[in-house]
C-alpha atoms as a PDB file:
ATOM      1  CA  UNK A   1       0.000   0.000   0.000  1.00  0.00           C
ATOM      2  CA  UNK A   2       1.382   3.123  -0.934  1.00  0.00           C
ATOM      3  CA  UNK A   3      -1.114   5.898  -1.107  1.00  0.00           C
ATOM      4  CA  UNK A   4      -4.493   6.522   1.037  1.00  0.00           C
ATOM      5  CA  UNK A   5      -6.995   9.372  -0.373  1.00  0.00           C
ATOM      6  CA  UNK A   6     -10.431  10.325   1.607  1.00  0.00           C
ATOM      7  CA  UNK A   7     -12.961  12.106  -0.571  1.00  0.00           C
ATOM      8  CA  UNK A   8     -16.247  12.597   1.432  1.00  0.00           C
ATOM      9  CA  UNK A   9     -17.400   9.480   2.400  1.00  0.00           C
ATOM     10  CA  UNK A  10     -15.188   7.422  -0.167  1.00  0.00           C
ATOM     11  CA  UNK A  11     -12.019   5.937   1.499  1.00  0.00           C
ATOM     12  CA  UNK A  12      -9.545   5.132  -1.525  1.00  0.00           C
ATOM     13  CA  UNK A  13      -6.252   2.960  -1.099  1.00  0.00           C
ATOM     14  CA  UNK A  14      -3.694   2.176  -3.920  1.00  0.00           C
ATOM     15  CA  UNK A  15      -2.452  -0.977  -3.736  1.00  0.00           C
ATOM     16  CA  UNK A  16      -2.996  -4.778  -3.760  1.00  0.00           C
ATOM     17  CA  UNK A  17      -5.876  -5.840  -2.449  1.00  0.00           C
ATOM     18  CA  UNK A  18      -4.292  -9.179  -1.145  1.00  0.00           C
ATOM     19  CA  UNK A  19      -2.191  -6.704   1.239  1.00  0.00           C
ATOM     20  CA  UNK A  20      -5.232  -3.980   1.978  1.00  0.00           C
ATOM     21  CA  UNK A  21      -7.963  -6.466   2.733  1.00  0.00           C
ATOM     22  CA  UNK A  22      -6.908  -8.018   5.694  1.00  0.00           C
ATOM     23  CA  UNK A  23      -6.267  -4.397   7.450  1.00  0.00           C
ATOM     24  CA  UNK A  24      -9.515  -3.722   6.798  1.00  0.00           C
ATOM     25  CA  UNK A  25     -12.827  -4.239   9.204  1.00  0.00           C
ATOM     26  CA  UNK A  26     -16.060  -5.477   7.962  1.00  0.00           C
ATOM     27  CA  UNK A  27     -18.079  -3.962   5.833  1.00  0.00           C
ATOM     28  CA  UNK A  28     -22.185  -4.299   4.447  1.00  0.00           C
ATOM     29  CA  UNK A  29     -21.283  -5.033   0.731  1.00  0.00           C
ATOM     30  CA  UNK A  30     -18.925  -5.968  -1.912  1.00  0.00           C
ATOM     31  CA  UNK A  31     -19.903  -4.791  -5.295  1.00  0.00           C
ATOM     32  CA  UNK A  32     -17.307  -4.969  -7.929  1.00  0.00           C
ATOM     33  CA  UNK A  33     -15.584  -6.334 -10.893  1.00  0.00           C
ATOM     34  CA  UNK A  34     -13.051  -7.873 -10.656  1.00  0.00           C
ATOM     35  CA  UNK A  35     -10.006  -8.961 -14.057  1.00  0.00           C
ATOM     36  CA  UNK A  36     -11.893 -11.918 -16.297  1.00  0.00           C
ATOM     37  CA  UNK A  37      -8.419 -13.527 -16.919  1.00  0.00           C
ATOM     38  CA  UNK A  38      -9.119 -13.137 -20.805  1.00  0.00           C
ATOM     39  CA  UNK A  39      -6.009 -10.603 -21.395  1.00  0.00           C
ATOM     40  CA  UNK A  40      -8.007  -8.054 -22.681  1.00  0.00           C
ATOM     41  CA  UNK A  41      -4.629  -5.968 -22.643  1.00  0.00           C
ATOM     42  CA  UNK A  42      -3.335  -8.752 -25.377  1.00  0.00           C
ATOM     43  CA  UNK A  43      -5.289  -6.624 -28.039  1.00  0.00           C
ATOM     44  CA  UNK A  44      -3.855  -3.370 -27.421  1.00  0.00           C
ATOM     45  CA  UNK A  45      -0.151  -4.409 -27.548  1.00  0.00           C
ATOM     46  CA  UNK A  46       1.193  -2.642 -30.253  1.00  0.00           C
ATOM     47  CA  UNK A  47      -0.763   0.256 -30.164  1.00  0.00           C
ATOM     48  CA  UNK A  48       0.598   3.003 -28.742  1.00  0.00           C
ATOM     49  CA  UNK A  49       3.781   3.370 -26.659  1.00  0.00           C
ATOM     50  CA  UNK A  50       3.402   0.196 -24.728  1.00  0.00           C
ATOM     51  CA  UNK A  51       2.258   2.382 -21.292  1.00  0.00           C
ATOM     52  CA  UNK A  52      -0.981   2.807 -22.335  1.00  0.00           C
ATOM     53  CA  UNK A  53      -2.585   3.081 -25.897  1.00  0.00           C
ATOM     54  CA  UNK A  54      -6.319   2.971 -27.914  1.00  0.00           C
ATOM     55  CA  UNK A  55      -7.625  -0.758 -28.011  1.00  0.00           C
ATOM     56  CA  UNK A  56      -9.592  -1.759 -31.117  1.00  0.00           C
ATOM     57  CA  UNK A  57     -12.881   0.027 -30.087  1.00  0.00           C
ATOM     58  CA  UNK A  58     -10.876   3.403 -29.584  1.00  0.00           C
ATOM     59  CA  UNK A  59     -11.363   3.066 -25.947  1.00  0.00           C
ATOM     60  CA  UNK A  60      -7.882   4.857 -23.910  1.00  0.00           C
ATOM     61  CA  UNK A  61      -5.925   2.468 -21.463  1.00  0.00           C
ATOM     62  CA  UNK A  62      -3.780   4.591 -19.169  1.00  0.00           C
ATOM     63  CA  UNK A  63      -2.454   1.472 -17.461  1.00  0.00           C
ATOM     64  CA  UNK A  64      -0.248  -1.411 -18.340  1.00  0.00           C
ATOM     65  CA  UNK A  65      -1.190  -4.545 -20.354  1.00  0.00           C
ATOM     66  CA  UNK A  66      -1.000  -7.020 -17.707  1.00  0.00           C
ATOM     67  CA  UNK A  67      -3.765  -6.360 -15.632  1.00  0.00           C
ATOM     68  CA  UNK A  68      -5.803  -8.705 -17.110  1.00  0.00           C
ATOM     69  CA  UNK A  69      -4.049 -11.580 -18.007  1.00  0.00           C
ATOM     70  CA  UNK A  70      -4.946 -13.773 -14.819  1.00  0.00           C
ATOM     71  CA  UNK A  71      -7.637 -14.747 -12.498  1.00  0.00           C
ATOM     72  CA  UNK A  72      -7.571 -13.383  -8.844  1.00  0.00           C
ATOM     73  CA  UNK A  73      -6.636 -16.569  -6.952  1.00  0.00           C
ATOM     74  CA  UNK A  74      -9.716 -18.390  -5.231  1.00  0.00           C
ATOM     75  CA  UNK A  75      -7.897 -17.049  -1.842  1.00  0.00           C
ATOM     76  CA  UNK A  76      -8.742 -13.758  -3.275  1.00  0.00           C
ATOM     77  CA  UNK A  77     -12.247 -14.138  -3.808  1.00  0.00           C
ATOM     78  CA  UNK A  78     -12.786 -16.305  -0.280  1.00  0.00           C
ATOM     79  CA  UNK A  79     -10.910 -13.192   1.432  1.00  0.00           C
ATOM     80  CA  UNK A  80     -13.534 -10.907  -0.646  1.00  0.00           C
ATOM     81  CA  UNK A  81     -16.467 -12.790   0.335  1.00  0.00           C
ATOM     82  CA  UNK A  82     -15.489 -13.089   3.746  1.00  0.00           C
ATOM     83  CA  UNK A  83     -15.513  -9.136   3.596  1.00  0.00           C
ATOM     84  CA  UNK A  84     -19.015  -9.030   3.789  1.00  0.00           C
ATOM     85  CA  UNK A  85     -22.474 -10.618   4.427  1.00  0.00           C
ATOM     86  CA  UNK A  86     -23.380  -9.664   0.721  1.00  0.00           C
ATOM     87  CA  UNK A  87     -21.482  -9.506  -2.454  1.00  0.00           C
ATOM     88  CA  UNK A  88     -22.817  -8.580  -5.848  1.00  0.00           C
ATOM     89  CA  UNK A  89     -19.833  -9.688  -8.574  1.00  0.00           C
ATOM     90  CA  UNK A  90     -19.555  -8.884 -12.059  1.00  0.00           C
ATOM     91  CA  UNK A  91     -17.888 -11.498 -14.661  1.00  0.00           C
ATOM     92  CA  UNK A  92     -19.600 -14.330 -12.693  1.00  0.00           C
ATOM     93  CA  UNK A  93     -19.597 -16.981 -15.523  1.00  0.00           C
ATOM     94  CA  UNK A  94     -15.529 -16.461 -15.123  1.00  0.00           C
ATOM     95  CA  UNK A  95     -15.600 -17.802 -11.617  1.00  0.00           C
ATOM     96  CA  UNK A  96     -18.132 -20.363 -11.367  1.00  0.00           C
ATOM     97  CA  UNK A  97     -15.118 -22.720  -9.524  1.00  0.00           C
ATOM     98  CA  UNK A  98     -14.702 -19.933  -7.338  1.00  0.00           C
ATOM     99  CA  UNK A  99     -18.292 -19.617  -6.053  1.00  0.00           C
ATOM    100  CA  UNK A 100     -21.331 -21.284  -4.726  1.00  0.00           C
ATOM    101  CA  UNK A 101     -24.346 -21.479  -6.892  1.00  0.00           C
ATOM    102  CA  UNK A 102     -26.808 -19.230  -6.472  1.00  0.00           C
ATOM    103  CA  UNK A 103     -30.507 -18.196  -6.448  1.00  0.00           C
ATOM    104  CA  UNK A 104     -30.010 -14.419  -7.915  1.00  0.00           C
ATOM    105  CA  UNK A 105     -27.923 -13.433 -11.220  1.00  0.00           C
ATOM    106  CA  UNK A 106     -27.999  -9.587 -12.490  1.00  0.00           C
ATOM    107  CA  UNK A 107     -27.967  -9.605 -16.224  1.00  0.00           C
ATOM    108  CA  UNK A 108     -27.010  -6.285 -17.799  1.00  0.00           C
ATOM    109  CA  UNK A 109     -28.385  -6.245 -21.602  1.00  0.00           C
ATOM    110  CA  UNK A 110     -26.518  -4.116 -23.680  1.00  0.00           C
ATOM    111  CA  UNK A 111     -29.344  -4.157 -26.179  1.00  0.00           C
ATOM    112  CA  UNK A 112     -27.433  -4.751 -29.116  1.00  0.00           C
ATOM    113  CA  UNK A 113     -27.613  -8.106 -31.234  1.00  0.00           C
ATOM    114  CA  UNK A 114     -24.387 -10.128 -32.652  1.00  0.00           C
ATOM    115  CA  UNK A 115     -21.753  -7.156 -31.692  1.00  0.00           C
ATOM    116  CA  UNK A 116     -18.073  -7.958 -31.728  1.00  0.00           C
ATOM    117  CA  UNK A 117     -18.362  -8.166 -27.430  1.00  0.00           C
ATOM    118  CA  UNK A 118     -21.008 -10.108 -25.421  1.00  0.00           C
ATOM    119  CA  UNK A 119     -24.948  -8.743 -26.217  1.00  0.00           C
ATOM    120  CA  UNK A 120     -24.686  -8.746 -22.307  1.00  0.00           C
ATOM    121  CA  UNK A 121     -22.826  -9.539 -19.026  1.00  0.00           C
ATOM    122  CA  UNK A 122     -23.695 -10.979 -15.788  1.00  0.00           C
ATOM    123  CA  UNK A 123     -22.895 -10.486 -12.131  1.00  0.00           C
ATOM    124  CA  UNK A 124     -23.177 -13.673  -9.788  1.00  0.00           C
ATOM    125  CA  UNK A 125     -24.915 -12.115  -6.442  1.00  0.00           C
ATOM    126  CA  UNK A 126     -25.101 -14.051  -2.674  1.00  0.00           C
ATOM    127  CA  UNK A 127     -28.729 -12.987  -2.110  1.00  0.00           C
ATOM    128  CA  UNK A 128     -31.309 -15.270  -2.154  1.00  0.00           C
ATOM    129  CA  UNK A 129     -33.588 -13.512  -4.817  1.00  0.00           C
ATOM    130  CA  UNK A 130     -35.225 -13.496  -8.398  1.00  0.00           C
ATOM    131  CA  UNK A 131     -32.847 -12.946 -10.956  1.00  0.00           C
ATOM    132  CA  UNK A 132     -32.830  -9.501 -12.614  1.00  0.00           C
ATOM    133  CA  UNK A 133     -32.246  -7.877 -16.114  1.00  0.00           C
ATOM    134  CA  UNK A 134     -30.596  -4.554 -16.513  1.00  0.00           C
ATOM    135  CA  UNK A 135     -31.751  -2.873 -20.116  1.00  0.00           C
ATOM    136  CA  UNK A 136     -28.554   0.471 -20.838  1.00  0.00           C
ATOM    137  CA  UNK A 137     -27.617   0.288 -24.405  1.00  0.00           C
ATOM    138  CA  UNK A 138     -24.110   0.868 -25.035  1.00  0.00           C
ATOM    139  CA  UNK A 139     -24.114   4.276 -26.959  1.00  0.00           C
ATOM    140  CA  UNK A 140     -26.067   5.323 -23.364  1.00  0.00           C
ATOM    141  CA  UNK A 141     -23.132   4.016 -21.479  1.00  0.00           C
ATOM    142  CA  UNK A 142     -20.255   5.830 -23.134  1.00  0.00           C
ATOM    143  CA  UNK A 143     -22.098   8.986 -22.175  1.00  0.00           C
ATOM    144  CA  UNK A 144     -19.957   8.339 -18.635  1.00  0.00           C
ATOM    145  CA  UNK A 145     -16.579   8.613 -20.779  1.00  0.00           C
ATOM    146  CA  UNK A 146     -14.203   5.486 -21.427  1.00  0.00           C
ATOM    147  CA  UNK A 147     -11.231   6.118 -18.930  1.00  0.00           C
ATOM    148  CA  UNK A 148     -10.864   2.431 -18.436  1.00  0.00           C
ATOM    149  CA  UNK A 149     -11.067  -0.978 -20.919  1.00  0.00           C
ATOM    150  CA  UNK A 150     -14.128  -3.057 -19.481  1.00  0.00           C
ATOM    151  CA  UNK A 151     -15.796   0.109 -17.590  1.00  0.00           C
ATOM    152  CA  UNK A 152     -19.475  -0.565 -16.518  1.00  0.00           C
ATOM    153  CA  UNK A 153     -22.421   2.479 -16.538  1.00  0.00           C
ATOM    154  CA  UNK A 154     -22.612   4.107 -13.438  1.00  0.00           C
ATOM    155  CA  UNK A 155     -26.283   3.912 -13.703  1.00  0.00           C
ATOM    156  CA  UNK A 156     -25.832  -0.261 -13.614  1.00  0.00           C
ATOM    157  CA  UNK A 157     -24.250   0.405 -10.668  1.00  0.00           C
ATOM    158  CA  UNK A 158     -26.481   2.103  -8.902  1.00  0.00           C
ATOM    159  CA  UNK A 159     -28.978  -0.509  -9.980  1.00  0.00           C
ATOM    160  CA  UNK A 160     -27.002  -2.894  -8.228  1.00  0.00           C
ATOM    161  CA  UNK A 161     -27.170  -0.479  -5.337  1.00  0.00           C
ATOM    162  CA  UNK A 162     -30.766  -1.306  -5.201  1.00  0.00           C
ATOM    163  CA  UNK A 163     -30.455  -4.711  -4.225  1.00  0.00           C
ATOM    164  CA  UNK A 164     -28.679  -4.140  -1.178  1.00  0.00           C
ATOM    165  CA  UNK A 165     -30.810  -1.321   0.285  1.00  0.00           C
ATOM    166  CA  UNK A 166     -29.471  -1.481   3.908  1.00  0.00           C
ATOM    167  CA  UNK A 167     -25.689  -1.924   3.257  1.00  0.00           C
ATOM    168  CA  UNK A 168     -24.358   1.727   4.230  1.00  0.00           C
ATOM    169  CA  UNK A 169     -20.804   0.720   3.392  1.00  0.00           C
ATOM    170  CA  UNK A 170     -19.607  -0.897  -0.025  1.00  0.00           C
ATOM    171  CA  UNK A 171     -16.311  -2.070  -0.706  1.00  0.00           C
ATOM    172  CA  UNK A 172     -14.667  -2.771  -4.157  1.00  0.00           C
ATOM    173  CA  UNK A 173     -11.509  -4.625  -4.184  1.00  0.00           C
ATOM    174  CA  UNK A 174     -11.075  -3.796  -8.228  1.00  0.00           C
ATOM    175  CA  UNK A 175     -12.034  -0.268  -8.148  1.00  0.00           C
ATOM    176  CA  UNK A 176     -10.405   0.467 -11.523  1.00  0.00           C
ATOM    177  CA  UNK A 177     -11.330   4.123 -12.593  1.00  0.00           C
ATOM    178  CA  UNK A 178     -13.850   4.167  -9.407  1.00  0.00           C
ATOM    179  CA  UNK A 179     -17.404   3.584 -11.191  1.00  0.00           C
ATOM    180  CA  UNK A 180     -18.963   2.075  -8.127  1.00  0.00           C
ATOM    181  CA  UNK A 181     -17.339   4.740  -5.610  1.00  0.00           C
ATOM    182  CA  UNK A 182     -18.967   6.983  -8.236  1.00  0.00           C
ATOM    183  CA  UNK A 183     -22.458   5.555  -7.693  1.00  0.00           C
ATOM    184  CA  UNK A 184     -22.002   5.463  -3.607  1.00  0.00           C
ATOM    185  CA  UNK A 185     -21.325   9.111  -3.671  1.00  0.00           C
ATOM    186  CA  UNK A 186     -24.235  10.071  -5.690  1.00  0.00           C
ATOM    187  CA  UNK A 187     -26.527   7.355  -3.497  1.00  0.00           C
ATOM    188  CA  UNK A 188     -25.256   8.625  -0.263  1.00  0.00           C
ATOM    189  CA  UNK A 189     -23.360   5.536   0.536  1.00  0.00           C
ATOM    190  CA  UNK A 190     -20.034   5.373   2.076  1.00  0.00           C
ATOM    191  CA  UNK A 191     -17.203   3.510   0.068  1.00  0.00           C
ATOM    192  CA  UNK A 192     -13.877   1.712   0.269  1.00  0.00           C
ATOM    193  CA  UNK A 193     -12.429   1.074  -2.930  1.00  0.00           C
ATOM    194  CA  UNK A 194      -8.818  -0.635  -3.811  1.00  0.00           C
ATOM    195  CA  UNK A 195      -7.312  -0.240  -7.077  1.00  0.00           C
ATOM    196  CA  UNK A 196      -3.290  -1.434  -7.740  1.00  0.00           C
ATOM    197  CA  UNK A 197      -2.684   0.945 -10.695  1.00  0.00           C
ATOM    198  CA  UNK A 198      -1.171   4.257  -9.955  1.00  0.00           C
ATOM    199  CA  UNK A 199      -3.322   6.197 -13.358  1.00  0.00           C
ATOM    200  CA  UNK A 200      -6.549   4.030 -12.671  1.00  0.00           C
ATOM    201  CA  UNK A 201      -6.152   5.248  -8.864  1.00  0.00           C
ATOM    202  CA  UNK A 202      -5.810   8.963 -10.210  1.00  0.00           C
ATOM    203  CA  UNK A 203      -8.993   8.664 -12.331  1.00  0.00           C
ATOM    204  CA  UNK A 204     -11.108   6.918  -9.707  1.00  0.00           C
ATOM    205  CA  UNK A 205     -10.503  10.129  -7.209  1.00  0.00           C
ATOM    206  CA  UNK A 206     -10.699  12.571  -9.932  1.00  0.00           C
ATOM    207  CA  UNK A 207     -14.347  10.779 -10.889  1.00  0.00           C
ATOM    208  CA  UNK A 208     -15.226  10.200  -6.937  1.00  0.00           C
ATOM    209  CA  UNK A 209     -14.141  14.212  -5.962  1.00  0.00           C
ATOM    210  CA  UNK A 210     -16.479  15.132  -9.153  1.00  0.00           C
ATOM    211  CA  UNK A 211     -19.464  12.711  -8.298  1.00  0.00           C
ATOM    212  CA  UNK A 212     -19.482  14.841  -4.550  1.00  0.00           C
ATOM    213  CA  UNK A 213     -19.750  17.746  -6.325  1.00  0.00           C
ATOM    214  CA  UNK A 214     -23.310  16.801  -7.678  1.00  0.00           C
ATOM    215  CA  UNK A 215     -26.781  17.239  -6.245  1.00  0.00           C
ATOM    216  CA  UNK A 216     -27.644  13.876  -4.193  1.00  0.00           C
ATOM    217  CA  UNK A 217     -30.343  11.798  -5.744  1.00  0.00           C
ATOM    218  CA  UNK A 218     -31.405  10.938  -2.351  1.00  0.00           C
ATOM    219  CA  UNK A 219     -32.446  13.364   0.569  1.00  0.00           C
ATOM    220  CA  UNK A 220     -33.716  10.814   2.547  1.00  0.00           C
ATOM    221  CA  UNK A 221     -32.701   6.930   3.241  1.00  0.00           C
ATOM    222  CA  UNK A 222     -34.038   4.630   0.891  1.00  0.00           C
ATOM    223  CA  UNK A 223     -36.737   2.145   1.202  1.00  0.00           C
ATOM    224  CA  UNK A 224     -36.341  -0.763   4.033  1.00  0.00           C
ATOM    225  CA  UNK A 225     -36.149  -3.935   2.736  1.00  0.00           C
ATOM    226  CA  UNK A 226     -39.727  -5.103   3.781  1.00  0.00           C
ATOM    227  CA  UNK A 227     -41.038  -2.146   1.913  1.00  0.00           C
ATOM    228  CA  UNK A 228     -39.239  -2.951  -1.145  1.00  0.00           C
ATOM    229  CA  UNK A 229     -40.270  -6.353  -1.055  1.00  0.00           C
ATOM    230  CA  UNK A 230     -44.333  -5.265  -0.431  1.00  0.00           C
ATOM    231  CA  UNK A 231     -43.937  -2.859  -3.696  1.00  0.00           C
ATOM    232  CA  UNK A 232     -42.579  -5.972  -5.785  1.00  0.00           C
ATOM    233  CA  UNK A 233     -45.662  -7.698  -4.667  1.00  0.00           C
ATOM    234  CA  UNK A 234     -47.785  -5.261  -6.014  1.00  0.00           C
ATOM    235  CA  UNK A 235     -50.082  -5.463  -9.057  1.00  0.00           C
END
């Protein structure tokens, strides 16, 4: 660990999250995304200066080409999950070894048909609940900018925000350039996220410190769970 930034309610450490996670307490939540293992980095090799380049959908990569090209460890993911009571993962078909099954999966559908990526990803979640779909096309998502290769829609995360309606603190072990520490600030949620490169890191606070410059969607908590789970009821 070599650098700790506090922005509102967002606690930010760069570093290893093998190294941070044990220092840290518990917390209500893990939301986050963490490397596939598909060396996404493998495509941009070449272009660019070898520190950071355009990819082949023109999207910028300020960090190096290995961050990608392996699995976290299943130590990782048990040290993760034993983080929190609840954990809402994205890239879940990549870790199916690594986790239990499940009642709940959170489908986001990019709404577009036989694209040159997936038509849509998935996040495996611990909660014992009906699966979900997530409808953001991608020309909505790159209105959030492209600072970093597989970024997700800060409106997805908020939607998974909505799951976990209680959990006042969410961590993020893969914070890359900070998306869900974006969604916490602008949800009122306090957040701990861990990123290990040193331009990702900069972008996350530069993205957090904007997001708690906005208007808060929420003046007042959100629904209880009971009262969620009455509305869902209802015809």
């Amino acid at each position: 660990m070599t650098r700790i930034e506090r922005i509102g309610d967002a606690t930010l450490y760069l570093g290893d999250c093998r190294e941070i996670l044990p220092t840290l307490g518990k917390v209500d939540a893990v939301v986050t995304d963490p490397p596939y293992g598909i060396d996404y980095g493998k495509r941009m090799k070449g272009k660019g200066d070898g520190n950071g380049g355009l990819d082949a959908n023109r999207w910028k990569d300020y960090g190096s080409f290995t961050w990608d090209e392996s699995r976290p460890s299943r130590e990782t993911f048990d040290a993760i999950r034993s983080a929190a009571p609840k954990q809402i993962i994205w890239g879940g078909n990549y870790f199916t070894d690594y986790l239990p099954p499940t009642m709940q999966w959170l489908v986001w559908d990019k709404c577009q048909r036989d694209f040159s990526l997936a038509d849509f990803e998935v996040a495996w979640s611990s909660q014992s609940a009906a699966s979900r779909i997530f409808d953001y096309s991608r020309p909505e998502a790159l209105r959030d900018g492209r600072e970093h290769p597989t970024q997700k829609p800060v409106a997805l995360m908020e939607w998974c925000l909505g799951f976990l309606p209680n959990a006042r603190t969410i961590l993020d072990p893969f914070m890359g350039s900070g998306t869900t520490g974006v969604a916490c600030a602008k949800l009122d949620r306090a957040f701990i996220g861990i990123e290990r490169e040193p331009t990702y890191f900069d972008i996350a606070c530069r993205r957090i410190e904007e997001a708690y410059k906005q208007p808060r969607l929420f003046t007042e908590p959100p629904p209880k769970a009971e009262q969620l789970t009455m509305l869902d009821g209802a015809a």
